[in-house]
Protein backbone atom coordinates (compact mmCIF):
# COMPACT_ATOMS: atom_id res chain seq x y z
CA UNK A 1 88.12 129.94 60.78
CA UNK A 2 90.49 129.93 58.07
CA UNK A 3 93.00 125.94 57.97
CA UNK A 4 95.86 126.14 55.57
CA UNK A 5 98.23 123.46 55.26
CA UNK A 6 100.89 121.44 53.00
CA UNK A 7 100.15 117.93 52.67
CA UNK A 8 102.70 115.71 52.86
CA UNK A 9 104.07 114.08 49.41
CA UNK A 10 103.07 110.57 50.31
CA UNK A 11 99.54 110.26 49.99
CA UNK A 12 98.06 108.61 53.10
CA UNK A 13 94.83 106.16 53.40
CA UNK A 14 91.93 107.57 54.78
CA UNK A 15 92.92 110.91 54.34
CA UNK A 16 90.07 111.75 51.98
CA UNK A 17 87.49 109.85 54.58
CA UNK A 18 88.90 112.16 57.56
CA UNK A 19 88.28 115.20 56.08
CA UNK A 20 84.58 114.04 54.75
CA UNK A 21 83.81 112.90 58.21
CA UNK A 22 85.09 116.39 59.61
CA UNK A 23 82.65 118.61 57.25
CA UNK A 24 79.85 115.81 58.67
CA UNK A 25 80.56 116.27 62.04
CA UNK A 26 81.02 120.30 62.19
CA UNK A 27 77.80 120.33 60.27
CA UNK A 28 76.03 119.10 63.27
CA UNK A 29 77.92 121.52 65.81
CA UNK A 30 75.48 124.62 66.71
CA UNK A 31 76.57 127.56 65.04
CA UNK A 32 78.20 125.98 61.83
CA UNK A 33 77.80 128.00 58.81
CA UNK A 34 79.09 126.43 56.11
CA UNK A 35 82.74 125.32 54.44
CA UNK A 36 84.36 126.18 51.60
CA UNK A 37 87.81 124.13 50.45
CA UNK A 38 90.43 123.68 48.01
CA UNK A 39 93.79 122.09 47.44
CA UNK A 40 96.36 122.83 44.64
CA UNK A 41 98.07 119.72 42.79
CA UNK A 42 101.84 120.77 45.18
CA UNK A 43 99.25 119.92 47.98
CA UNK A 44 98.53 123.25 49.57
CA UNK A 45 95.55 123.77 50.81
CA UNK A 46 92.79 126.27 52.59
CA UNK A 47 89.58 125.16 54.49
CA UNK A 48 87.30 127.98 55.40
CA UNK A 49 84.58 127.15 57.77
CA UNK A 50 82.45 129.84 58.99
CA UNK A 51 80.48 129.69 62.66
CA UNK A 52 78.10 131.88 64.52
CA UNK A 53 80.50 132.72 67.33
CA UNK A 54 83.95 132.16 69.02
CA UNK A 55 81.47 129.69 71.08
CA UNK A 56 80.58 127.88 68.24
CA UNK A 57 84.28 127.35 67.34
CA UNK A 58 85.24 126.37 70.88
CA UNK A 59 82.81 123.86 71.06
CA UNK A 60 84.11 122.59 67.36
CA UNK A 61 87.47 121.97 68.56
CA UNK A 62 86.43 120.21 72.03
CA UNK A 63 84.79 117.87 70.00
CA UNK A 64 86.65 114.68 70.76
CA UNK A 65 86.47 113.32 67.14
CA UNK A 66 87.65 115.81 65.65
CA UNK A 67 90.35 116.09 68.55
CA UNK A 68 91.15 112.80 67.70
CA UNK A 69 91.59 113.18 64.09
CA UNK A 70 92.99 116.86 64.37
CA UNK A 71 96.66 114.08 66.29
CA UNK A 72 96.02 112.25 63.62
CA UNK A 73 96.86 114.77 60.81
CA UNK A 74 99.30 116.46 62.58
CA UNK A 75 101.79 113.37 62.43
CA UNK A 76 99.97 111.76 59.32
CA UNK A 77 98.86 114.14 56.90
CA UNK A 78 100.39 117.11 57.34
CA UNK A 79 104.54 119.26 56.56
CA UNK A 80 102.53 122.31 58.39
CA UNK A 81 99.28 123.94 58.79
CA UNK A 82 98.03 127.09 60.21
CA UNK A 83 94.93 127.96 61.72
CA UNK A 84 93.59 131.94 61.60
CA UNK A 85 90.58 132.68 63.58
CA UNK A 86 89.03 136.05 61.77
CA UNK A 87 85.46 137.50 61.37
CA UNK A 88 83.99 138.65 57.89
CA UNK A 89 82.72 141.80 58.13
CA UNK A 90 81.38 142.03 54.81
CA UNK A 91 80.95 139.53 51.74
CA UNK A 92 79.03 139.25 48.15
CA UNK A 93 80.04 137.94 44.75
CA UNK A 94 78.97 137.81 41.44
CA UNK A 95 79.28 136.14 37.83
């Protein structure tokens, strides 16, 4: 699942907190992967999490927590954001 968003130019309290909290909580969801984030300085940003299964995801966003939070960035936090569901086929790296 791939979250992109622009922040909004005021910096809100507990923004930081929320999104530590988040990675805590989908951590302890069955079928949770992993995450992998970043944010330019203009406050752009991309949080991919990975899951086991379109279950796995469903049962990530019924999680009333993260519901909960999920309102609270949408007014708070947030100019826009986007949410992709996708499946990786194939992946490797190197140095």
């Amino acid at each position: 699942m791939i979250f992109s968003s622009r922040r909004k130019d005021n910096d809100h309290e507990g923004y930081e907190a929320a999104s530590q909290r988040m990675i805590a909580l989908a951590a302890r969801v069955p079928g949770f992967l992993g995450v992998e984030r970043a944010r330019s300085a203009d406050g752009f940003g991309i949080t991919v999490s990975y899951w086991e299964s379109e279950d796995a995801i469903s049962a990530w966003k019924a999680q009333s927590e993260h519901s909960v939070i999920r309102e609270r960035g949408r007014w708070l936090w947030y100019d826009r954001f986007e949410v992709r569901v996708a499946r990786v086929e194939r992946a490797y790296g190197g140095h």
